[in-house]
PDB file of N, CA and C in Angstrom:
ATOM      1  N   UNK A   1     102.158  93.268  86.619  1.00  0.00           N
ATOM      2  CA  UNK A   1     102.221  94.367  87.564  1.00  0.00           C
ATOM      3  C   UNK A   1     100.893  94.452  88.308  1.00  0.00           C
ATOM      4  N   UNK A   2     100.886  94.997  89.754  1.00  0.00           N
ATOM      5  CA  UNK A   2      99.463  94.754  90.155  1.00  0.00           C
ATOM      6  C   UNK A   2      99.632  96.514  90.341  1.00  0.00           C
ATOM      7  N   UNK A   3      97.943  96.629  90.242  1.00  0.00           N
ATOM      8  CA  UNK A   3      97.707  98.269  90.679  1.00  0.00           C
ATOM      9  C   UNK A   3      96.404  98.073  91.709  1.00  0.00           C
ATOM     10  N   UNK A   4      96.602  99.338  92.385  1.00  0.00           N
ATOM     11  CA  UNK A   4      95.424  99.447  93.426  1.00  0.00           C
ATOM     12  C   UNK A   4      94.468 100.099  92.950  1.00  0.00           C
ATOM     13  N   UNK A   5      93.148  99.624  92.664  1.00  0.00           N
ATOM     14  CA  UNK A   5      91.778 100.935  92.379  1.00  0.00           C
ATOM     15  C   UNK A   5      91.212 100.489  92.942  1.00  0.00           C
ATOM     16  N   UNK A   6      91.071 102.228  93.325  1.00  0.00           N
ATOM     17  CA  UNK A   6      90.849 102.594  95.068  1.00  0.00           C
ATOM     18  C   UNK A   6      89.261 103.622  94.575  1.00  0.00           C
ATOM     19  N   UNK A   7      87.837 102.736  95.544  1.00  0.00           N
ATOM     20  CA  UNK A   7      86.698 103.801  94.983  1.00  0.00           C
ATOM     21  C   UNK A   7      86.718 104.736  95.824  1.00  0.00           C
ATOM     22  N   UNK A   8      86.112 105.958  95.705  1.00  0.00           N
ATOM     23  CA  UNK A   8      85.888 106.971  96.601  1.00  0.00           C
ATOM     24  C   UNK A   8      84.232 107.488  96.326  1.00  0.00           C
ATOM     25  N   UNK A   9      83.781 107.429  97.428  1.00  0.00           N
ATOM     26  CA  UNK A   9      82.287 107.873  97.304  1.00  0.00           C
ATOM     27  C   UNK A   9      82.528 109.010  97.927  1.00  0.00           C
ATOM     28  N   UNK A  10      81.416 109.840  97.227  1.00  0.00           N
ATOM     29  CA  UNK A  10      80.340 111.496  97.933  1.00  0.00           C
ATOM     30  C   UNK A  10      79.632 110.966  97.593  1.00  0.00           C
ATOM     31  N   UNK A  11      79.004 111.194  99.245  1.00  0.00           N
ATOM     32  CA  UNK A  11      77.648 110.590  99.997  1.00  0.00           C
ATOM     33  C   UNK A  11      76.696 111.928  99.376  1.00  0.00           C
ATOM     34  N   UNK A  12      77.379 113.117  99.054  1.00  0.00           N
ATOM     35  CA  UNK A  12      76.407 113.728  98.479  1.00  0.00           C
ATOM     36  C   UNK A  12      75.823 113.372  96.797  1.00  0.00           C
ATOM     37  N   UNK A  13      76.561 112.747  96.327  1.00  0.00           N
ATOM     38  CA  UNK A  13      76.546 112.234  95.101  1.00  0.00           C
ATOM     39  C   UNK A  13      75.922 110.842  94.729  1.00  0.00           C
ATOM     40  N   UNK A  14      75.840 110.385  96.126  1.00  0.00           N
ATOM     41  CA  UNK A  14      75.113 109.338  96.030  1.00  0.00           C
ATOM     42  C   UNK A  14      73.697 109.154  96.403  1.00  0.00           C
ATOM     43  N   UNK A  15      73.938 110.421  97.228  1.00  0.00           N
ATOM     44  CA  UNK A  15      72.076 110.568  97.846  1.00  0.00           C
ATOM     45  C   UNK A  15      71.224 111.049  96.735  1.00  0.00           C
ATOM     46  N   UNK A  16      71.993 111.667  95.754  1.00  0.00           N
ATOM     47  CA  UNK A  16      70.993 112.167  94.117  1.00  0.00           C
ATOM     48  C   UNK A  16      70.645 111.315  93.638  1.00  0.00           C
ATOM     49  N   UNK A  17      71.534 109.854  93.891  1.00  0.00           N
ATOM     50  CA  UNK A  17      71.241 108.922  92.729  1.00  0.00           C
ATOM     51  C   UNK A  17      70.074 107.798  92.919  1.00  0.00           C
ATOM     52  N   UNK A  18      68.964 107.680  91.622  1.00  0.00           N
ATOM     53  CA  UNK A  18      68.183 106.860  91.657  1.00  0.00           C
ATOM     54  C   UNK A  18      67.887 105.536  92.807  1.00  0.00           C
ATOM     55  N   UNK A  19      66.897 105.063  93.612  1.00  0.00           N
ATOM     56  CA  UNK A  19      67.418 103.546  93.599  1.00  0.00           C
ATOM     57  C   UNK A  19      67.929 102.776  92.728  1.00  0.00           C
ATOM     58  N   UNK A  20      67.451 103.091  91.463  1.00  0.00           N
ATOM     59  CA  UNK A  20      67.555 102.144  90.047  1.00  0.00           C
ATOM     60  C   UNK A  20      69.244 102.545  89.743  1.00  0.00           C
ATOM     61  N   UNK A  21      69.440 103.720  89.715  1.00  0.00           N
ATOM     62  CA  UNK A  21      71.243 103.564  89.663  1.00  0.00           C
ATOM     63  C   UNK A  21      72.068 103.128  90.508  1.00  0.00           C
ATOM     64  N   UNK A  22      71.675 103.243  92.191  1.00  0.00           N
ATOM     65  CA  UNK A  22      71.781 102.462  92.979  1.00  0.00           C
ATOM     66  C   UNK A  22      72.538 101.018  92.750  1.00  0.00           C
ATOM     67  N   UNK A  23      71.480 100.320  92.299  1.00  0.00           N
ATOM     68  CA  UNK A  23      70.884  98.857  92.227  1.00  0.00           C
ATOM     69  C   UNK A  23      72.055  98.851  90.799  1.00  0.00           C
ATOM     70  N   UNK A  24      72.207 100.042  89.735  1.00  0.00           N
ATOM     71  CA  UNK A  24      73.354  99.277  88.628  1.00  0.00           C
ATOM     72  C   UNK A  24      74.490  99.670  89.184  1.00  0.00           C
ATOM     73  N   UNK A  25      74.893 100.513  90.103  1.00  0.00           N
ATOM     74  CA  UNK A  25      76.214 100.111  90.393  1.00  0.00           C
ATOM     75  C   UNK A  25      76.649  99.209  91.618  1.00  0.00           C
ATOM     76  N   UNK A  26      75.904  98.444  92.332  1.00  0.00           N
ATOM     77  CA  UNK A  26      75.765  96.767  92.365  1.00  0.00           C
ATOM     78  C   UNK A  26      75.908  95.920  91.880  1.00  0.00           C
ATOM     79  N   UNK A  27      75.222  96.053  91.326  1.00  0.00           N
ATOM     80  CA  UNK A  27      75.002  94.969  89.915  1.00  0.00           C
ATOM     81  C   UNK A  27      76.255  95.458  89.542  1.00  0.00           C
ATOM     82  N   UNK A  28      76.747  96.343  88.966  1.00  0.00           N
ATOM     83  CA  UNK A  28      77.917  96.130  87.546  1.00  0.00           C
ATOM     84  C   UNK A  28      79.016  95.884  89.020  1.00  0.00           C
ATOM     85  N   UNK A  29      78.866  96.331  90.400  1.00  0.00           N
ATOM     86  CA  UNK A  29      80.434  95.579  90.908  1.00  0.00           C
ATOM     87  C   UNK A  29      80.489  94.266  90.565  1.00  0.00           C
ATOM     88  N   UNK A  30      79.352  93.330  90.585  1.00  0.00           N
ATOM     89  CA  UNK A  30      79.047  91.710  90.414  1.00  0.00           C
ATOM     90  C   UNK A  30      79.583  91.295  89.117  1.00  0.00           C
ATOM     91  N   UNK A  31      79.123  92.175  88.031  1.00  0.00           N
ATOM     92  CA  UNK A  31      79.892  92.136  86.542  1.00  0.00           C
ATOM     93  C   UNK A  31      81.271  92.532  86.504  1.00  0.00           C
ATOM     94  N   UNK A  32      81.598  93.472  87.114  1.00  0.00           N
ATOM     95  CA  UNK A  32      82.954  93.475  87.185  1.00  0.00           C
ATOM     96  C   UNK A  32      83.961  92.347  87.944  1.00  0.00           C
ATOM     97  N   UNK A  33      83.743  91.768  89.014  1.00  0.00           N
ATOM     98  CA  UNK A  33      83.879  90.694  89.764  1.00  0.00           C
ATOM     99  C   UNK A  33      84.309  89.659  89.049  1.00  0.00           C
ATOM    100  N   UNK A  34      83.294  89.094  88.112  1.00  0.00           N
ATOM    101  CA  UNK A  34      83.209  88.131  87.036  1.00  0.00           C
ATOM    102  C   UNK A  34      84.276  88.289  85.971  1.00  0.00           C
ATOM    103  N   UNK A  35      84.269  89.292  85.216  1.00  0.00           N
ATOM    104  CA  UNK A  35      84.961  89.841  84.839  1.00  0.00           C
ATOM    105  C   UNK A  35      86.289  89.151  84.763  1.00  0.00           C
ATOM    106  N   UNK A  36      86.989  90.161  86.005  1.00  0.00           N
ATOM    107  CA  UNK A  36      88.490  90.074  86.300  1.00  0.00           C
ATOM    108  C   UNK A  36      88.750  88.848  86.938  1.00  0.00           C
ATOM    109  N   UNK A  37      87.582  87.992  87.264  1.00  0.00           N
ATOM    110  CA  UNK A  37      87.914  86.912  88.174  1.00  0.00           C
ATOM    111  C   UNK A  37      88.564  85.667  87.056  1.00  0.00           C
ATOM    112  N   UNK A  38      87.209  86.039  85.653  1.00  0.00           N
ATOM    113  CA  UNK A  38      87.505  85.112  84.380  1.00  0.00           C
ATOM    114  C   UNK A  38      88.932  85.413  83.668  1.00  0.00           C
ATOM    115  N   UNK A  39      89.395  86.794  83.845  1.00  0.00           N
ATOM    116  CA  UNK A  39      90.054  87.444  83.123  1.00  0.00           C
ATOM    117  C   UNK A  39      91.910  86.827  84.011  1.00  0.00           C
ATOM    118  N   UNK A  40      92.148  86.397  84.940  1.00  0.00           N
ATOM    119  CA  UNK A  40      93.033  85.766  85.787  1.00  0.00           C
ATOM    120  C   UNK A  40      93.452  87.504  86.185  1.00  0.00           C
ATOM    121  N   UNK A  41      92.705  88.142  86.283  1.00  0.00           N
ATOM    122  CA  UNK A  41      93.302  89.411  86.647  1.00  0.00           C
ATOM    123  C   UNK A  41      93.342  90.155  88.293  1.00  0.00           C
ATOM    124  N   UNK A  42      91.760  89.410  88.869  1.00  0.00           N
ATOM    125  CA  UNK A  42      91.869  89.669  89.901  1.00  0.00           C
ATOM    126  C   UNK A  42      92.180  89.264  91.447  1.00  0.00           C
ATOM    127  N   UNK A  43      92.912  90.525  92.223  1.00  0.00           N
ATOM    128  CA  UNK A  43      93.901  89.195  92.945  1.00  0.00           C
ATOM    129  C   UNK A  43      92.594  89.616  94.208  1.00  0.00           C
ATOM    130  N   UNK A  44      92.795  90.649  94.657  1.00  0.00           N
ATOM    131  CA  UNK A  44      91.463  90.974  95.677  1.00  0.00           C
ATOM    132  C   UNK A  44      90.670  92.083  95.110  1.00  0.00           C
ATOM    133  N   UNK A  45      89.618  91.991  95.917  1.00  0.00           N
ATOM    134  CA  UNK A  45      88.742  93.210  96.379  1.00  0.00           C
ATOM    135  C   UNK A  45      88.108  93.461  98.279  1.00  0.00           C
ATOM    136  N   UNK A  46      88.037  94.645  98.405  1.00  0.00           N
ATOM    137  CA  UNK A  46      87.574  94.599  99.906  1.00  0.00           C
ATOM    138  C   UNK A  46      86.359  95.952  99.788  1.00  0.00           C
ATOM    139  N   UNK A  47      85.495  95.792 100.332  1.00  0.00           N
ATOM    140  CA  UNK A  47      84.190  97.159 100.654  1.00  0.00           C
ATOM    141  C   UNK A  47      84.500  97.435 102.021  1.00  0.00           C
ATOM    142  N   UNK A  48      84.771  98.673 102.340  1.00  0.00           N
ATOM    143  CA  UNK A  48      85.162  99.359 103.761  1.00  0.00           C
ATOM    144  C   UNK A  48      83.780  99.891 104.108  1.00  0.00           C
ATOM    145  N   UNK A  49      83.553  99.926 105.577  1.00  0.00           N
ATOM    146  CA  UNK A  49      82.719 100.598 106.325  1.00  0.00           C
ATOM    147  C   UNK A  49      82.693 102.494 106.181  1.00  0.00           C
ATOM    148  N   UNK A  50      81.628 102.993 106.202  1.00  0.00           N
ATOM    149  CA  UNK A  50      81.183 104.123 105.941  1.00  0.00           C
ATOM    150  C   UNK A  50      82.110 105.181 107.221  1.00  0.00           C
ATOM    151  N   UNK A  51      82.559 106.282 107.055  1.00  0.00           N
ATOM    152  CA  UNK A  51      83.523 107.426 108.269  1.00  0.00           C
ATOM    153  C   UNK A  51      82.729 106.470 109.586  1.00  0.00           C
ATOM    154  N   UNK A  52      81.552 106.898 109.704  1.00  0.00           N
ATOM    155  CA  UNK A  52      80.757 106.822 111.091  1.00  0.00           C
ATOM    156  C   UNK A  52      81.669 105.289 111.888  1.00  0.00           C
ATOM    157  N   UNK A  53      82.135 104.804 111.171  1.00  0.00           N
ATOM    158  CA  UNK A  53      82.426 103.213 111.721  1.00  0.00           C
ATOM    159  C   UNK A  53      83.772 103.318 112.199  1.00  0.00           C
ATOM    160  N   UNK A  54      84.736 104.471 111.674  1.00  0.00           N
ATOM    161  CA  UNK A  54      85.803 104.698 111.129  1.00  0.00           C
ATOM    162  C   UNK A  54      86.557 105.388 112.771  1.00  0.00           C
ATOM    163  N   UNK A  55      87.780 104.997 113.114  1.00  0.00           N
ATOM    164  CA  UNK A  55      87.883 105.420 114.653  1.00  0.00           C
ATOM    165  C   UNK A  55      89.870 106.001 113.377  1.00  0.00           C
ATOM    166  N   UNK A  56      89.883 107.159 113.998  1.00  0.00           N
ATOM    167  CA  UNK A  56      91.190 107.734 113.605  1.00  0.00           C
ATOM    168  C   UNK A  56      92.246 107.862 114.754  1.00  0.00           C
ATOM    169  N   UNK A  57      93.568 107.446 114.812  1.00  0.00           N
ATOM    170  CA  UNK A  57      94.499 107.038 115.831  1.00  0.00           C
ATOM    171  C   UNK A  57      95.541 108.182 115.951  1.00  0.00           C
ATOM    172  N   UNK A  58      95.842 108.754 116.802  1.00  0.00           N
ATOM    173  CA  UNK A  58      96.935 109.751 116.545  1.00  0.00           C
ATOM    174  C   UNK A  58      97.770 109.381 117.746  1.00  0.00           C
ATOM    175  N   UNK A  59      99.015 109.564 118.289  1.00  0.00           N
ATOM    176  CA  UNK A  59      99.968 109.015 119.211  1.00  0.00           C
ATOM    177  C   UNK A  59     100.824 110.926 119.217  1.00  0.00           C
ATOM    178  N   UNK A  60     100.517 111.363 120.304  1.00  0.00           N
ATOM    179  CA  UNK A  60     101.542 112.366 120.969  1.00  0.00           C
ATOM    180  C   UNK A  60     101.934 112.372 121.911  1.00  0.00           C
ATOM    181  N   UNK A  61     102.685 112.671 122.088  1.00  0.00           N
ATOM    182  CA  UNK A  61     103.531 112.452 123.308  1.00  0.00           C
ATOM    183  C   UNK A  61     103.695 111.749 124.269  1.00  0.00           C
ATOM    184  N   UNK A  62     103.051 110.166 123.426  1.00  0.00           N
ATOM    185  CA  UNK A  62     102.595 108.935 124.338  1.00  0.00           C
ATOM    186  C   UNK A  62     101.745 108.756 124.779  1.00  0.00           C
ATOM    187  N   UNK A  63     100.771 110.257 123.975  1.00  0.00           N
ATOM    188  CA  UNK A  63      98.956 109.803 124.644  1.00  0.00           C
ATOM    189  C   UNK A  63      98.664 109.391 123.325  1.00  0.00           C
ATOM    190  N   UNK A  64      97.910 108.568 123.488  1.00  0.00           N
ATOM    191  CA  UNK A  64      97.098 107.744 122.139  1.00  0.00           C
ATOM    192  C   UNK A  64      95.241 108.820 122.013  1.00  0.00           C
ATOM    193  N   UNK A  65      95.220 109.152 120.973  1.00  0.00           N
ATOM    194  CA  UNK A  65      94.371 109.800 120.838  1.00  0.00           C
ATOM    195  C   UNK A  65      93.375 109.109 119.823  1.00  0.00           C
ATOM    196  N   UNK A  66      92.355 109.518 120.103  1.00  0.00           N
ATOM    197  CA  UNK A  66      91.086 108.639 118.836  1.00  0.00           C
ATOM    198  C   UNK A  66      90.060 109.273 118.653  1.00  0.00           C
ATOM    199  N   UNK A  67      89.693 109.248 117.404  1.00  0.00           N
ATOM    200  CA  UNK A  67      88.295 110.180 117.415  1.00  0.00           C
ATOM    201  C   UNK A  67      87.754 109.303 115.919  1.00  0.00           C
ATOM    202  N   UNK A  68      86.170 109.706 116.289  1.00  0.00           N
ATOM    203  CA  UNK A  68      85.048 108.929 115.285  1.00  0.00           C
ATOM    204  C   UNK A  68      85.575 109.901 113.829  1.00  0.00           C
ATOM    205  N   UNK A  69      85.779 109.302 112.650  1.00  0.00           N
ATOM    206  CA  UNK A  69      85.619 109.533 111.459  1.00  0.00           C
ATOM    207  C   UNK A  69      87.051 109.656 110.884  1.00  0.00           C
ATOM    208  N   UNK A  70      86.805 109.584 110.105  1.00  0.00           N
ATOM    209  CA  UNK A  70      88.442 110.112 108.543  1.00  0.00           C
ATOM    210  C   UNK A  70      89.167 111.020 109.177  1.00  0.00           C
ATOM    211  N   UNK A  71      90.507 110.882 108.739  1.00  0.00           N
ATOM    212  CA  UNK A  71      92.197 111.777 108.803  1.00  0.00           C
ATOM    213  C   UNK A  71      91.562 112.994 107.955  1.00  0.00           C
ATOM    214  N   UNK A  72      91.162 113.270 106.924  1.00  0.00           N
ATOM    215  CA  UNK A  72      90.798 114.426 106.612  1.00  0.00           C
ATOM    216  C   UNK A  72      89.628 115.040 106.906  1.00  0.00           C
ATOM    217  N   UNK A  73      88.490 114.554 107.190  1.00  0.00           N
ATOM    218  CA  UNK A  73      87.164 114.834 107.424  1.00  0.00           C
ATOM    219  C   UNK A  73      86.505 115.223 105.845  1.00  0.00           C
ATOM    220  N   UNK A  74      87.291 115.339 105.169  1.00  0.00           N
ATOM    221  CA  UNK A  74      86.537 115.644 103.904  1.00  0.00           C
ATOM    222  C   UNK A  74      85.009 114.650 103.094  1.00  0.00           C
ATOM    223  N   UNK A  75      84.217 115.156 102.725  1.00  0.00           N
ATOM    224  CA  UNK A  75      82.817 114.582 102.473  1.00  0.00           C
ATOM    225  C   UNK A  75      83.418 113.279 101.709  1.00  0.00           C
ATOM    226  N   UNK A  76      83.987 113.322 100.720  1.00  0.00           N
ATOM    227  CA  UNK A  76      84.362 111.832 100.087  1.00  0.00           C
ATOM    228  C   UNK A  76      85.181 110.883 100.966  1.00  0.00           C
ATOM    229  N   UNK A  77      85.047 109.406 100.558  1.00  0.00           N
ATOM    230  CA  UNK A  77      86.128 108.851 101.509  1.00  0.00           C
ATOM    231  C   UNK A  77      86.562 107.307 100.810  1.00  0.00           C
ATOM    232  N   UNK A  78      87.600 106.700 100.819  1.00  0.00           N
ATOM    233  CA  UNK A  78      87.032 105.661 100.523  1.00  0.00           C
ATOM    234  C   UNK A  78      86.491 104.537 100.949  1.00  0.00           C
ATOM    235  N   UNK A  79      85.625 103.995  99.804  1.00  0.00           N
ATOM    236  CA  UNK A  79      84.451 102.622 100.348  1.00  0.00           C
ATOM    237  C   UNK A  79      85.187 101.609  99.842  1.00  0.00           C
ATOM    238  N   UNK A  80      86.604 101.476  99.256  1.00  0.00           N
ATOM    239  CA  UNK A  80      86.299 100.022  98.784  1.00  0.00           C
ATOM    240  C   UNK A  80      88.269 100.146  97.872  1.00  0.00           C
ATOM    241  N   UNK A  81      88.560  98.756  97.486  1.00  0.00           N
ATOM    242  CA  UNK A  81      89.339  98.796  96.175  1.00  0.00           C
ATOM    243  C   UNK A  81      89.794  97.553  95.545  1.00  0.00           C
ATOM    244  N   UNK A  82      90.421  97.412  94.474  1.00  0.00           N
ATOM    245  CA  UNK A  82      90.337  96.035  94.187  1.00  0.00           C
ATOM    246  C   UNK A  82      91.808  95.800  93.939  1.00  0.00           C
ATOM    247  N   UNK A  83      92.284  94.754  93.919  1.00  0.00           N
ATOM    248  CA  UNK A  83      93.779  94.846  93.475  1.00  0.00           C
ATOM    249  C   UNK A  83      93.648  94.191  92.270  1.00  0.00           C
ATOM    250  N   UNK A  84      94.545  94.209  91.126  1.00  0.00           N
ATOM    251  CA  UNK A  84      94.736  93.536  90.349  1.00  0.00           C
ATOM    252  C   UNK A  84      96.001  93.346  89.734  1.00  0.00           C
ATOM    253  N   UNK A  85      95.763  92.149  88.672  1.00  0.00           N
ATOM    254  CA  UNK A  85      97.807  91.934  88.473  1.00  0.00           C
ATOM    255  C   UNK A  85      97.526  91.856  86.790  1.00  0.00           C
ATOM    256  N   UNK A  86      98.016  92.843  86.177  1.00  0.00           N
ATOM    257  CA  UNK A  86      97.614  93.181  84.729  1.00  0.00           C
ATOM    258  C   UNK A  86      98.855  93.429  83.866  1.00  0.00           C
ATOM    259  N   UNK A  87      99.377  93.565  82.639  1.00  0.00           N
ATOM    260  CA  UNK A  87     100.270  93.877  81.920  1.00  0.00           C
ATOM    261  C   UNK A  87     100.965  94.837  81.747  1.00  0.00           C
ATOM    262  N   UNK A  88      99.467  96.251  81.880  1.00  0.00           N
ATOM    263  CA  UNK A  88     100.222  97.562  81.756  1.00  0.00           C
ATOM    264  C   UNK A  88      99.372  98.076  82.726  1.00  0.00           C
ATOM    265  N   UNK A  89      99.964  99.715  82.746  1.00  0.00           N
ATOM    266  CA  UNK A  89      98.785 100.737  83.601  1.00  0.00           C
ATOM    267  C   UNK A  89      97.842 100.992  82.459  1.00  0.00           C
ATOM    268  N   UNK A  90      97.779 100.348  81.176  1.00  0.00           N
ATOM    269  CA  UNK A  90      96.887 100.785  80.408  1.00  0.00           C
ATOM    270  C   UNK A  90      95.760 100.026  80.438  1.00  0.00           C
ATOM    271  N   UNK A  91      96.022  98.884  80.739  1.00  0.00           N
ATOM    272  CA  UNK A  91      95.319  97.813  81.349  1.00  0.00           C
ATOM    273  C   UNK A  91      94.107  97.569  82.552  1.00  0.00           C
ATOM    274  N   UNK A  92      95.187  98.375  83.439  1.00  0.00           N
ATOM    275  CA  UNK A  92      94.914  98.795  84.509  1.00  0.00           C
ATOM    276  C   UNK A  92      93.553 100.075  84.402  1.00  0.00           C
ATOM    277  N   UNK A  93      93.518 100.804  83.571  1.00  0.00           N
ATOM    278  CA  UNK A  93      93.118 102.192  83.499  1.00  0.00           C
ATOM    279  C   UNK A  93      91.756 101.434  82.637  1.00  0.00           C
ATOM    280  N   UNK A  94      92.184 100.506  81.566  1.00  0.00           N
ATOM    281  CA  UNK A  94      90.866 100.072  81.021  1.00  0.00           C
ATOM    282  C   UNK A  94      89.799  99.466  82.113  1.00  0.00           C
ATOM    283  N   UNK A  95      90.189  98.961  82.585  1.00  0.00           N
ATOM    284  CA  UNK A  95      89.820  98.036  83.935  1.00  0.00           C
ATOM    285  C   UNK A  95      89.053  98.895  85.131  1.00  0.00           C
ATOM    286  N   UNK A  96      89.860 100.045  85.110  1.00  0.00           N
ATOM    287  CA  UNK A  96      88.980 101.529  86.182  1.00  0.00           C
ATOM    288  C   UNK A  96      87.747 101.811  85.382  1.00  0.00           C
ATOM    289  N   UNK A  97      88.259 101.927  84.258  1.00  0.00           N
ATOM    290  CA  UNK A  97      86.542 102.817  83.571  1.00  0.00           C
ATOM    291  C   UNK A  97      85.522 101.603  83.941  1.00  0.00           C
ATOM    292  N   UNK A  98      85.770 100.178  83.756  1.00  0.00           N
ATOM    293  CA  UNK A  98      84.581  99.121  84.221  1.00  0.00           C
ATOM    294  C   UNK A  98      83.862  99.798  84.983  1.00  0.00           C
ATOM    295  N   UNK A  99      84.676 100.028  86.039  1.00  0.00           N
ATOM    296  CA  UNK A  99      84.103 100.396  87.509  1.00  0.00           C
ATOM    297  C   UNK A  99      82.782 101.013  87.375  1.00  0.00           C
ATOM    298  N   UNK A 100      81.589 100.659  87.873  1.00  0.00           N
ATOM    299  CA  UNK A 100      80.395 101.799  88.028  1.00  0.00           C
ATOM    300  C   UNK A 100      81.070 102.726  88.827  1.00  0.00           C
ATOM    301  N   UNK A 101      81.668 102.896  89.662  1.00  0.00           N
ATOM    302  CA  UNK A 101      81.895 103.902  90.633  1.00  0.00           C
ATOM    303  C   UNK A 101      82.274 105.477  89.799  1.00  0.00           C
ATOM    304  N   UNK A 102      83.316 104.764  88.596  1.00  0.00           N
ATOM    305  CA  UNK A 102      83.669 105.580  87.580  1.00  0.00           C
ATOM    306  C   UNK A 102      82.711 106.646  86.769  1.00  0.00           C
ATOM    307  N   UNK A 103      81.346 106.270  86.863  1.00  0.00           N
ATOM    308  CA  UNK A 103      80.661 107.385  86.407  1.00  0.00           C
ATOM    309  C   UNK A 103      79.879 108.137  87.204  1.00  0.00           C
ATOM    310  N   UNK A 104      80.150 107.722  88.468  1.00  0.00           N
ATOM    311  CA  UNK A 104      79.707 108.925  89.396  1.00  0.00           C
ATOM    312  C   UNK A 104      80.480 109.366  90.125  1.00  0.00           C
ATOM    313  N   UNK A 105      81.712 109.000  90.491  1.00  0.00           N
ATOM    314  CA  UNK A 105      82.725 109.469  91.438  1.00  0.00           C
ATOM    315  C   UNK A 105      84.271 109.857  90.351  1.00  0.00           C
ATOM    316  N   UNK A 106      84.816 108.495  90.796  1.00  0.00           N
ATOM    317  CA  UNK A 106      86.557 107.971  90.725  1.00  0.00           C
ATOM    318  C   UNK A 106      86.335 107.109  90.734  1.00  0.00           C
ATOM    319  N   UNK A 107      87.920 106.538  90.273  1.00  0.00           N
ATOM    320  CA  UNK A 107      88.438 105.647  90.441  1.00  0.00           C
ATOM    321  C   UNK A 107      90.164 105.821  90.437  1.00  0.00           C
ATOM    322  N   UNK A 108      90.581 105.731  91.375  1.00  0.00           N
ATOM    323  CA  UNK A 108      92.107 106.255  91.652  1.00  0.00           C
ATOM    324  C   UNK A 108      92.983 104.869  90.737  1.00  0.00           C
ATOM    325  N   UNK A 109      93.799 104.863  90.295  1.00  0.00           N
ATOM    326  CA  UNK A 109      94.832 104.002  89.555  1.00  0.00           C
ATOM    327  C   UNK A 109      96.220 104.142  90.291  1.00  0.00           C
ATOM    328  N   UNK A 110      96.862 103.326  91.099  1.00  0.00           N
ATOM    329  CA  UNK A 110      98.062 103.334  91.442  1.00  0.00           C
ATOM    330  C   UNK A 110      98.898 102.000  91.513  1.00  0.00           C
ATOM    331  N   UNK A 111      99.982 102.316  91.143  1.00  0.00           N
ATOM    332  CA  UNK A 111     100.411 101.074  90.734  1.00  0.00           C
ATOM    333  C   UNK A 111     100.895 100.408  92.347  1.00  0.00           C
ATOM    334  N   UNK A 112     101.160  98.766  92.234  1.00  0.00           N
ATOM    335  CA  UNK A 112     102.070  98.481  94.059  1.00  0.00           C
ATOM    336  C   UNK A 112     103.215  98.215  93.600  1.00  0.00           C
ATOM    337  N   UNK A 113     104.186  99.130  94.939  1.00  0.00           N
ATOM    338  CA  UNK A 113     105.270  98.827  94.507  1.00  0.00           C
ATOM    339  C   UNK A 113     105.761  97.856  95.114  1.00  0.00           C
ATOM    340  N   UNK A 114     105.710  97.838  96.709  1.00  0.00           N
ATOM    341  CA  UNK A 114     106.178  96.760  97.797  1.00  0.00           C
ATOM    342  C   UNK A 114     104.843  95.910  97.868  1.00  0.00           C
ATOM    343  N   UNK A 115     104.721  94.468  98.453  1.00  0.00           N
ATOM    344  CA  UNK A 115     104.232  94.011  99.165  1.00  0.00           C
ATOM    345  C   UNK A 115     104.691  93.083 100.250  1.00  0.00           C
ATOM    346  N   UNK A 116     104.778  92.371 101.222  1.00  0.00           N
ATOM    347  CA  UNK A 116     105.152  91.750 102.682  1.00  0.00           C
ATOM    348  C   UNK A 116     104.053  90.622 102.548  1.00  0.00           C
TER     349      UNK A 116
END
């Protein structure tokens, strides 16, 4: 079964944090990487650009509308997620706690149902 974990950063949560914690949750994405790569578990990963980069699309009444940042505007957003193809969601869930992201944010767990 593959599941999506999906990171979500607060930029306020990240501006508290050390360079030195910084620098380990880097480092442990690289360990995690290794990881799931050894583990035949991982199928992707992708790191998304920060809101500021982020252009939002809306279509009314045949006007195409756009504006700088996130569908919700809310302070968190996500930066990133990995896919993987694992046995269970328990699997799956062991595999989230890896995450550095996991001890300062989230880590969302959802399973895929379709893919194209």
């Amino acid at each position: 079964m593959k599941y999506l974990l999906t990171l979500h950063m607060d930029p306020v949560v990240w501006d508290t944090l050390a360079d030195d914690d910084k620098n380990a949750v880097y480092a442990g994405h690289g360990t995690f990487i290794e990881t799931i790569t050894a583990s035949g578990e991982m199928v992707e990963t992708k790191a998304l650009a920060e809101p500021g980069d982020c252009v939002t699309v809306r279509v009314r009444n045949q006007d195409v509308q756009r504006e700088t940042g996130l569908v919700g505007g809310a302070p968190a957003f996500l930066c990133g997620y990995y896919v993987v193809d694992v046995q269970s969601q328990e699997r799956a869930v062991e595999l989230a706690a890896l995450i550095p992201d996991a001890r300062h944010s989230a880590v969302e767990v959802r399973r895929v149902l379709h893919e194209a």
